[in-house]
Protein backbone atom coordinates (compact mmCIF):
# COMPACT_ATOMS: atom_id res chain seq x y z
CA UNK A 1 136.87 45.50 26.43
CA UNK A 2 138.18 43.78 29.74
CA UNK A 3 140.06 45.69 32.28
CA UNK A 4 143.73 44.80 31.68
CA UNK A 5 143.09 45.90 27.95
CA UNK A 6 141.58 49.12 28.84
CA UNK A 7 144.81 49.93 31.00
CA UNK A 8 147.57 48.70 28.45
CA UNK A 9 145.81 51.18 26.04
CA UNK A 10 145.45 54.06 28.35
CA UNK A 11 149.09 53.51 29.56
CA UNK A 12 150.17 53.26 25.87
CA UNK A 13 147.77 56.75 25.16
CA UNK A 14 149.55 58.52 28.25
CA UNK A 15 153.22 57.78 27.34
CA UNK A 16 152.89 58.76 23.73
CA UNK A 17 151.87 62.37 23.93
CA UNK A 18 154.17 63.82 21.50
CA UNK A 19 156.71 65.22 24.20
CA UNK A 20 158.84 64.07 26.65
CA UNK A 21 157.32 66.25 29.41
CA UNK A 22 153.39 65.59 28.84
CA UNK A 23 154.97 61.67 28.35
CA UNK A 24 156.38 61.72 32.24
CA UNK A 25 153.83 63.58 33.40
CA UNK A 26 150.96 61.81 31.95
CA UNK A 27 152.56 58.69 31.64
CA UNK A 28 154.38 58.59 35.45
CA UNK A 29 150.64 59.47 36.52
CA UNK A 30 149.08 56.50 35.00
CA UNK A 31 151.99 54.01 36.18
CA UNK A 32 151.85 55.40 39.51
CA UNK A 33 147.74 55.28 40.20
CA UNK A 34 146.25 53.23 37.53
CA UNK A 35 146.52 49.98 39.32
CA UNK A 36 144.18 51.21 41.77
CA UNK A 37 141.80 52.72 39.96
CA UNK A 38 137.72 51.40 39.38
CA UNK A 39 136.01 51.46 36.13
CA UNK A 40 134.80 55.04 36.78
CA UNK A 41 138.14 56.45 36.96
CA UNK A 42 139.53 54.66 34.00
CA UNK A 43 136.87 55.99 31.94
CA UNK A 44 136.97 59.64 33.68
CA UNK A 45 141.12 59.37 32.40
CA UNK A 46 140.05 57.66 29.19
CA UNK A 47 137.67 61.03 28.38
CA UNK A 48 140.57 63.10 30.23
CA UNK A 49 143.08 62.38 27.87
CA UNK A 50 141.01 63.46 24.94
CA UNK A 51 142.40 67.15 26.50
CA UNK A 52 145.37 69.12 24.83
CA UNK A 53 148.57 68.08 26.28
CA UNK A 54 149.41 72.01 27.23
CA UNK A 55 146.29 72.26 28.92
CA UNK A 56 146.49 68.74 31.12
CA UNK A 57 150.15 70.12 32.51
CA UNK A 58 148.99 73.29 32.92
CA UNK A 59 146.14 72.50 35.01
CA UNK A 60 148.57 69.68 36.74
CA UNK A 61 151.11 72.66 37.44
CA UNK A 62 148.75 74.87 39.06
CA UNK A 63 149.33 77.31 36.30
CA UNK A 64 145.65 77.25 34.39
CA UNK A 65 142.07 76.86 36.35
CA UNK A 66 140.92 73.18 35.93
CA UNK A 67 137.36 73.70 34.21
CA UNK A 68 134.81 72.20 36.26
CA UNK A 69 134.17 69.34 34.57
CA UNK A 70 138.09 67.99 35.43
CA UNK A 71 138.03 68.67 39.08
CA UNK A 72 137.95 66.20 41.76
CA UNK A 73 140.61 63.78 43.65
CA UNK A 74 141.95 62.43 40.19
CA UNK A 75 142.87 65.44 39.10
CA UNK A 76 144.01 66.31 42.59
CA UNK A 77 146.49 63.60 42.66
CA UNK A 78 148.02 64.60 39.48
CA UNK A 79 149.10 68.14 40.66
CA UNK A 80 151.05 66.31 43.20
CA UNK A 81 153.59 65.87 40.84
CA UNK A 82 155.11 62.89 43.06
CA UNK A 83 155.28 60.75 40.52
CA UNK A 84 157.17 62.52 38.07
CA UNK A 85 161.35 61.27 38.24
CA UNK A 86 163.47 63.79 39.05
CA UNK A 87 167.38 64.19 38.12
């Protein structure tokens, strides 16, 4: 599958999530970084979002310890948070 295919399908993955939180937090995150991001990292978020929604915002938040396997600067970026709109 060719790059531009891999990201429509990972941007459609991340903004339906099933709420409207997970769907601006996962969602903002893709549109905000996944422009920029190599092979590796599309297929690190590809695996990533095979996680439970709770869990991704949780570890995002600060609020659950990221299991190993998760941490690095991708995940770092996320609980930045500066991509999510706010009122």
């Amino acid at each position: 599958m060719d790059r531009e295919t891999r990201l429509k399908r990972l941007r459609f993955r991340a903004w339906h999530r099933g709420t409207k939180e997970a769907d601006l937090m996962i969602g903002g995150y893709v549109d905000a970084r996944a422009a920029t991001w190599s092979d590796a990292e599309i297929a690190w978020f590809e695996e990533f979002l095979e996680e439970q929604d709770v869990d991704i915002m949780a570890w995002a938040m600060g609020t659950q310890a990221v299991p190993a396997r998760w941490l690095g600067p991708m995940l770092e970026a996320m609980t930045k948070l500066d991509f999510v709109p706010r009122p």
